[in-house]
C-alpha atoms as a PDB file:
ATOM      1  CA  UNK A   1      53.530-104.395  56.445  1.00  0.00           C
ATOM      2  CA  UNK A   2      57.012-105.175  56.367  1.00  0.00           C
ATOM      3  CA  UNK A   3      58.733-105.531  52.904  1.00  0.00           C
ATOM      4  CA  UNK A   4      59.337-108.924  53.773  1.00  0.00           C
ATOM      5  CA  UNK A   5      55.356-109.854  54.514  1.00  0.00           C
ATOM      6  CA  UNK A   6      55.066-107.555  51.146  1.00  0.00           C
ATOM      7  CA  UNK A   7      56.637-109.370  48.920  1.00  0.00           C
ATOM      8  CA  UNK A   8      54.938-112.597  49.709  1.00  0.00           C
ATOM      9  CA  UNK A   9      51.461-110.821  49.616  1.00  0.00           C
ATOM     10  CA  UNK A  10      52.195-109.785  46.421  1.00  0.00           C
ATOM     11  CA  UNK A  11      53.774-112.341  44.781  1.00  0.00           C
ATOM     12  CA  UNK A  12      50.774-114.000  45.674  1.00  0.00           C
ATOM     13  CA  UNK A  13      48.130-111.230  44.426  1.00  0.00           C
ATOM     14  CA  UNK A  14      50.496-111.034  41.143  1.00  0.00           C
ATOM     15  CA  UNK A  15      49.684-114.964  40.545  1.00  0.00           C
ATOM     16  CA  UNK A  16      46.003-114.938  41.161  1.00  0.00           C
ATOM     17  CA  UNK A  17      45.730-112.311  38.825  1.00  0.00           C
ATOM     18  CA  UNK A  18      43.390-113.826  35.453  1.00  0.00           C
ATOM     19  CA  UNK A  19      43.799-112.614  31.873  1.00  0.00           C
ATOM     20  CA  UNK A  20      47.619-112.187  32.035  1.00  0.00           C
ATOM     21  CA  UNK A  21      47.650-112.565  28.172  1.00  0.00           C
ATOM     22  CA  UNK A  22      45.474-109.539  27.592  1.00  0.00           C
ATOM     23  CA  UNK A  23      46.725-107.469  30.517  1.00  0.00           C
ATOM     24  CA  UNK A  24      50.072-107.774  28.763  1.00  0.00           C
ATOM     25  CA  UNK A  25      48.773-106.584  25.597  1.00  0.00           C
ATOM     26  CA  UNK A  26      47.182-103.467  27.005  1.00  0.00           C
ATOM     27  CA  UNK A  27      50.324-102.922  28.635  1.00  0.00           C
ATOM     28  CA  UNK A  28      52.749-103.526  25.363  1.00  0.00           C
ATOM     29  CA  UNK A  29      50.676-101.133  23.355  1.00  0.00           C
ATOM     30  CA  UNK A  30      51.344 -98.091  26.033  1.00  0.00           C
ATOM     31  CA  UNK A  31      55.192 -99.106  26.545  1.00  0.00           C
ATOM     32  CA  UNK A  32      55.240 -98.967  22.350  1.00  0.00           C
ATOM     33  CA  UNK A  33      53.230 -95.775  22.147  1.00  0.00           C
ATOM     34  CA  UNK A  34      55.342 -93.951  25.399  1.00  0.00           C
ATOM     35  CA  UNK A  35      58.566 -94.971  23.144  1.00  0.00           C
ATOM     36  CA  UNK A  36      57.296 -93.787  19.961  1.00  0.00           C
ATOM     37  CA  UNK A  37      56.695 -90.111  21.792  1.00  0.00           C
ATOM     38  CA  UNK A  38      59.561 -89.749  23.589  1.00  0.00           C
ATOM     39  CA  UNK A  39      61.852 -91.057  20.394  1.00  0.00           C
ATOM     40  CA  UNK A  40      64.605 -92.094  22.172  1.00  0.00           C
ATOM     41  CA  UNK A  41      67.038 -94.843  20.809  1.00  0.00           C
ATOM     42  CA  UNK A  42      68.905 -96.449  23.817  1.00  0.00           C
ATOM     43  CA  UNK A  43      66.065 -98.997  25.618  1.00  0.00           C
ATOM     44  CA  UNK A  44      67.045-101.111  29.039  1.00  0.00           C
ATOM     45  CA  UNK A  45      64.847-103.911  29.855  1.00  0.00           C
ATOM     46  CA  UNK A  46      64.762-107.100  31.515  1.00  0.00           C
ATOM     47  CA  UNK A  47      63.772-110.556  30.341  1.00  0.00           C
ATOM     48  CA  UNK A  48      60.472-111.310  32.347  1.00  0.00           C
ATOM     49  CA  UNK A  49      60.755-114.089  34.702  1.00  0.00           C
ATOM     50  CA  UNK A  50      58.010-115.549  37.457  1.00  0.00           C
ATOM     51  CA  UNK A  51      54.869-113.994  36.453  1.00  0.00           C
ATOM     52  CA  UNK A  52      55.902-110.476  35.798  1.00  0.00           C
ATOM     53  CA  UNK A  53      54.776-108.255  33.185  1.00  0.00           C
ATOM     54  CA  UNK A  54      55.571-110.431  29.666  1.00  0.00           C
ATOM     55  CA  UNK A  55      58.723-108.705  28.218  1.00  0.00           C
ATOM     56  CA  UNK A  56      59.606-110.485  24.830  1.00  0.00           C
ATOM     57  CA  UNK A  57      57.277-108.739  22.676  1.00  0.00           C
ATOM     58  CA  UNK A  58      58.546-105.840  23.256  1.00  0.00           C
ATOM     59  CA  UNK A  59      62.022-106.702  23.145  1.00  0.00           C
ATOM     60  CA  UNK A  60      60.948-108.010  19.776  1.00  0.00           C
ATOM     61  CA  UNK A  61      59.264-104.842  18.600  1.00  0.00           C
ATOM     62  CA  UNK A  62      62.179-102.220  19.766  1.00  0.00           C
ATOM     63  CA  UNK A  63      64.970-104.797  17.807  1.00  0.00           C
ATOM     64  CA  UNK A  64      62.587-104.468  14.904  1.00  0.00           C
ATOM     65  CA  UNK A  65      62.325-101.094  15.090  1.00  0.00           C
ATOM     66  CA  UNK A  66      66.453-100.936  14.552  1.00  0.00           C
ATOM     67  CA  UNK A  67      66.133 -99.558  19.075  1.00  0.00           C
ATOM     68  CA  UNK A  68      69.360-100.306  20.736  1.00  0.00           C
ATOM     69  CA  UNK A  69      68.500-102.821  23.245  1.00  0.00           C
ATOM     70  CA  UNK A  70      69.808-103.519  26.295  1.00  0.00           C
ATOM     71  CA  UNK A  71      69.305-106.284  29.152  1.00  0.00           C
ATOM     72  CA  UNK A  72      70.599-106.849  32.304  1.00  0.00           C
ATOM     73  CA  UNK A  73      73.302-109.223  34.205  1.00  0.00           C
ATOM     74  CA  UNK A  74      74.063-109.823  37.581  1.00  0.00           C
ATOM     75  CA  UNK A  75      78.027-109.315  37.909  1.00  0.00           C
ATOM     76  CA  UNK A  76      79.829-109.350  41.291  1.00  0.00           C
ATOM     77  CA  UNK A  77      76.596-108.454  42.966  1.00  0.00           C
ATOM     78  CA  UNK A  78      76.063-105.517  40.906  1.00  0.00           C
ATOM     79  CA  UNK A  79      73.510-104.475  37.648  1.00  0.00           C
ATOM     80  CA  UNK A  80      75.176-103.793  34.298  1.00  0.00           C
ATOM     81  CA  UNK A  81      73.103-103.540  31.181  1.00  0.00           C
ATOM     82  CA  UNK A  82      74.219-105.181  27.892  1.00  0.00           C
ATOM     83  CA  UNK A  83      73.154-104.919  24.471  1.00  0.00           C
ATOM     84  CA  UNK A  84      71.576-107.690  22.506  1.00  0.00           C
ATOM     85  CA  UNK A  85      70.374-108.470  18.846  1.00  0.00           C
ATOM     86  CA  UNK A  86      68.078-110.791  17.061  1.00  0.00           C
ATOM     87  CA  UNK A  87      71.127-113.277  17.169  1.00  0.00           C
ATOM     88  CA  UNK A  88      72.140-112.994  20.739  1.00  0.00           C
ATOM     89  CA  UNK A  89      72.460-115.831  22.777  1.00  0.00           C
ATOM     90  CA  UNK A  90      71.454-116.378  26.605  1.00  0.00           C
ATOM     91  CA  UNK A  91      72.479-117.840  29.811  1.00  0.00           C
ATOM     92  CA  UNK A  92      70.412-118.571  32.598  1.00  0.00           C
ATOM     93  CA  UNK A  93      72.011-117.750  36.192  1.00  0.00           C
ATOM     94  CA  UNK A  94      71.482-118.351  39.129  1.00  0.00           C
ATOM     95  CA  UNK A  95      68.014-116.853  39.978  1.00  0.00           C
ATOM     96  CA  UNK A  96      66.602-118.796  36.378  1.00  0.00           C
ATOM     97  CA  UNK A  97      66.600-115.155  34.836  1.00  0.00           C
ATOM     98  CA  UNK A  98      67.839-115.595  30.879  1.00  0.00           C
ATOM     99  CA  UNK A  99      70.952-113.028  30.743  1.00  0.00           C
ATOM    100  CA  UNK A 100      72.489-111.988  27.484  1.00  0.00           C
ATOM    101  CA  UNK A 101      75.676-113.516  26.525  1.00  0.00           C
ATOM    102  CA  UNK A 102      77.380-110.142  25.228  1.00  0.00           C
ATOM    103  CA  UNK A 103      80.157-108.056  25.830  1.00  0.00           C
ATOM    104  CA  UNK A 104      78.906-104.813  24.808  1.00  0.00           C
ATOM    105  CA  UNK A 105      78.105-102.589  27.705  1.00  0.00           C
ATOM    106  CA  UNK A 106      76.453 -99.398  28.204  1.00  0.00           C
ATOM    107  CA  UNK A 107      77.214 -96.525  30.237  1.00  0.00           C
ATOM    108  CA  UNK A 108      74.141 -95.914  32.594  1.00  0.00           C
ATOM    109  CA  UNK A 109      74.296 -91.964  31.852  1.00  0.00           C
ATOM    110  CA  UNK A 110      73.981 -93.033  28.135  1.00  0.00           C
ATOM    111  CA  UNK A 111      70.660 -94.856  28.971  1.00  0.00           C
ATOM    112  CA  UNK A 112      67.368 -92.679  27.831  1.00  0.00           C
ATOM    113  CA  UNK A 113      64.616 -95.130  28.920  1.00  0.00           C
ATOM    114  CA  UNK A 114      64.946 -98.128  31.533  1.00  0.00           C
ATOM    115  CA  UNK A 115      62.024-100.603  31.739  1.00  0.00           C
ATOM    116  CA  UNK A 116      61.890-102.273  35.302  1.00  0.00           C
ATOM    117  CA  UNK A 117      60.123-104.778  36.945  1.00  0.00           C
ATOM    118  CA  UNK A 118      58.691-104.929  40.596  1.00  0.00           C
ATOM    119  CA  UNK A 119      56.020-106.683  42.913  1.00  0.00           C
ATOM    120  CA  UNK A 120      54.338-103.971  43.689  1.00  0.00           C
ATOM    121  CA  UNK A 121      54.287 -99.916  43.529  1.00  0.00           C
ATOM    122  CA  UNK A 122      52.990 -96.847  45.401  1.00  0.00           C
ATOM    123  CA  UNK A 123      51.197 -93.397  44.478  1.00  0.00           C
ATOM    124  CA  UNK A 124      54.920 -91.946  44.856  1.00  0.00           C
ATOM    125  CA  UNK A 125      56.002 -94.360  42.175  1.00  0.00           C
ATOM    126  CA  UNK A 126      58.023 -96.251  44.820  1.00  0.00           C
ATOM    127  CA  UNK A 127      58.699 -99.951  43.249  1.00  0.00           C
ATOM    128  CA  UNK A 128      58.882-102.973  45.513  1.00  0.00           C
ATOM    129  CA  UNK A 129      61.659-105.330  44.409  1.00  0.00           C
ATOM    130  CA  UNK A 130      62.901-108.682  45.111  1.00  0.00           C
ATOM    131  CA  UNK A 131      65.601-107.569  48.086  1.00  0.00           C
ATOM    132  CA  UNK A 132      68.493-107.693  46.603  1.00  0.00           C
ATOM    133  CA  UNK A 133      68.388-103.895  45.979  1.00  0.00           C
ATOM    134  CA  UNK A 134      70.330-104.453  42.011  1.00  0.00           C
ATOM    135  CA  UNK A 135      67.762-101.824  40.495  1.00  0.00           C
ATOM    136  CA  UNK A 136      67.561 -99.503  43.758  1.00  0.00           C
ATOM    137  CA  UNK A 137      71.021 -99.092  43.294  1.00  0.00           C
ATOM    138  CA  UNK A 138      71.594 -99.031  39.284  1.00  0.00           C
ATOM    139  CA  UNK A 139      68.894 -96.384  38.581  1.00  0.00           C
ATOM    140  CA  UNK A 140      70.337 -93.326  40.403  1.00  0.00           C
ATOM    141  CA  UNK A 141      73.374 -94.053  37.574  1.00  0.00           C
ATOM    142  CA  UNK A 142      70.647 -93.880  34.927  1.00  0.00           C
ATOM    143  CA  UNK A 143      70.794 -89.682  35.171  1.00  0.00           C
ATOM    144  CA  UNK A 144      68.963 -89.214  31.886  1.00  0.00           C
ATOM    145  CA  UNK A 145      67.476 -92.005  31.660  1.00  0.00           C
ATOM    146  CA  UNK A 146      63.251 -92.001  31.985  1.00  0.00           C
ATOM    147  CA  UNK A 147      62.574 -95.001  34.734  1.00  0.00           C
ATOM    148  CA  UNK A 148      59.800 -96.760  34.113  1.00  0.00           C
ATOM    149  CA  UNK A 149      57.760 -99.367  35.924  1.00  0.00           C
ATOM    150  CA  UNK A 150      55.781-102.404  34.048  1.00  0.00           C
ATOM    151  CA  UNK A 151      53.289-103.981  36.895  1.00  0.00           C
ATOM    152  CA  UNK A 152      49.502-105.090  36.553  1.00  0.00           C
ATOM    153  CA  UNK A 153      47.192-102.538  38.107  1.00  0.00           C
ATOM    154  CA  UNK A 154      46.436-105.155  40.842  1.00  0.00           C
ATOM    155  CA  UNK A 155      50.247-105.052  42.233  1.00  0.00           C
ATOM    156  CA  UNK A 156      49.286-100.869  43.187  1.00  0.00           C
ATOM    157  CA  UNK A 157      49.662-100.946  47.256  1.00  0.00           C
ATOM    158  CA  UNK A 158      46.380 -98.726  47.139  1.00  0.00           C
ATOM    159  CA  UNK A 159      46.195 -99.221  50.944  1.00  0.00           C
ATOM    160  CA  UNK A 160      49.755 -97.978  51.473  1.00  0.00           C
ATOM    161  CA  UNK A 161      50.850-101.015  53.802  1.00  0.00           C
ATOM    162  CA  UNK A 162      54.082-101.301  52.286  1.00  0.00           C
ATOM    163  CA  UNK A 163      56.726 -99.584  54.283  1.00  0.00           C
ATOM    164  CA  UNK A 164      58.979 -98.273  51.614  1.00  0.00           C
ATOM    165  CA  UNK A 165      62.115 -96.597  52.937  1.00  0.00           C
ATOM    166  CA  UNK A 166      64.881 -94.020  51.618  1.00  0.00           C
ATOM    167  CA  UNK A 167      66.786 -96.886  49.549  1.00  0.00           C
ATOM    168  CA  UNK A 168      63.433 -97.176  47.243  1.00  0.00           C
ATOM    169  CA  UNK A 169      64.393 -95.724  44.472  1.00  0.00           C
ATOM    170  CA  UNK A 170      61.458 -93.750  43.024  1.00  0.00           C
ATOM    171  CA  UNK A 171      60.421 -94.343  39.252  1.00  0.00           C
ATOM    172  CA  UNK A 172      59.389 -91.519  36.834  1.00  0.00           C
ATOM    173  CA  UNK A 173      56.679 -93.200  35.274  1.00  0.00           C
ATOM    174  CA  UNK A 174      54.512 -96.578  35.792  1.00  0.00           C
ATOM    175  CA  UNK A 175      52.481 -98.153  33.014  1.00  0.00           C
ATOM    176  CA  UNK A 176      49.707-100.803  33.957  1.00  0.00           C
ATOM    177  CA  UNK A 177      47.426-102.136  32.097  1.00  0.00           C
END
């Protein structure tokens, strides 16, 4: 299957899936408990959008928890990561994804975990994206940085009929619920 033909199949799989609210929960307790262990300070994540795996509890708990935070925006085509606080303010571009309105940048070598999203993932931790290739291409920056997938369990190609190629960034870790 094409990545094309993939990314409709599981967009679709990812919307039939029931009990979203409690999938989310299962999966928020192992992001919180991974972060605890691996006590690192400096946190990328995005701002779930469409159905993916339910980011704002989290976001919540790491600002809480006095984390450095940092989410994404699309500028000139390209991923940065900025960091954001109870008070910061968002914009919505042009895919509907809420970006932070901030100035303060980070380094992707100063990064120690990054939180992505996908449609679907492989036994090799490959991650199926969108198409637009922003996260194939930021994460290799991310040096130190542990890369870690959020998807449902449903979204695993378990068949393999995704044909991933060498500009699939591989993850280091992916938590399901």
């Amino acid at each position: 299957m094409n990545k094309k033909e993939a990314r409709i199949y599981f967009k679709k799989l990812r919307h039939e899936i029931i009990n979203k609210d409690d999938n989310n929960h299962i999966i928020y307790d192992r992001v919180m408990k991974l972060i605890n262990e691996a006590n690192k300070k400096r946190i990328a994540i995005y701002n779930s959008f469409n159905e993916e795996v339910e980011t704002g509890k989290i976001i919540e708990a790491l600002l809480a928890n006095n984390l450095m935070v940092y989410l994404p925006k699309i500028e000139n085509d390209s991923l940065n990561f900025y960091r954001i606080t109870k008070d910061t303010e968002y914009v919505k571009n042009r895919f509907g994804i809420f970006e932070p309105n901030s100035s303060e940048i980070i380094n992707p070598e100063a990064l120690e975990i990054i939180l992505v999203p996908g449609l679907a993932f492989n036994e090799k931790n490959k991650r199926l994206g969108y198409g637009r290739g922003y996260y194939d291409k930021y994460l290799p920056m991310c040096k130190k940085a542990l890369k870690v997938g959020l998807f449902y369990k449903e979204q695993f190609d378990k068949n393999g009929v995704i044909e991933f190629d060498e500009f699939d960034y591989p993850l280091d870790r992916i938590i399901t619920n």
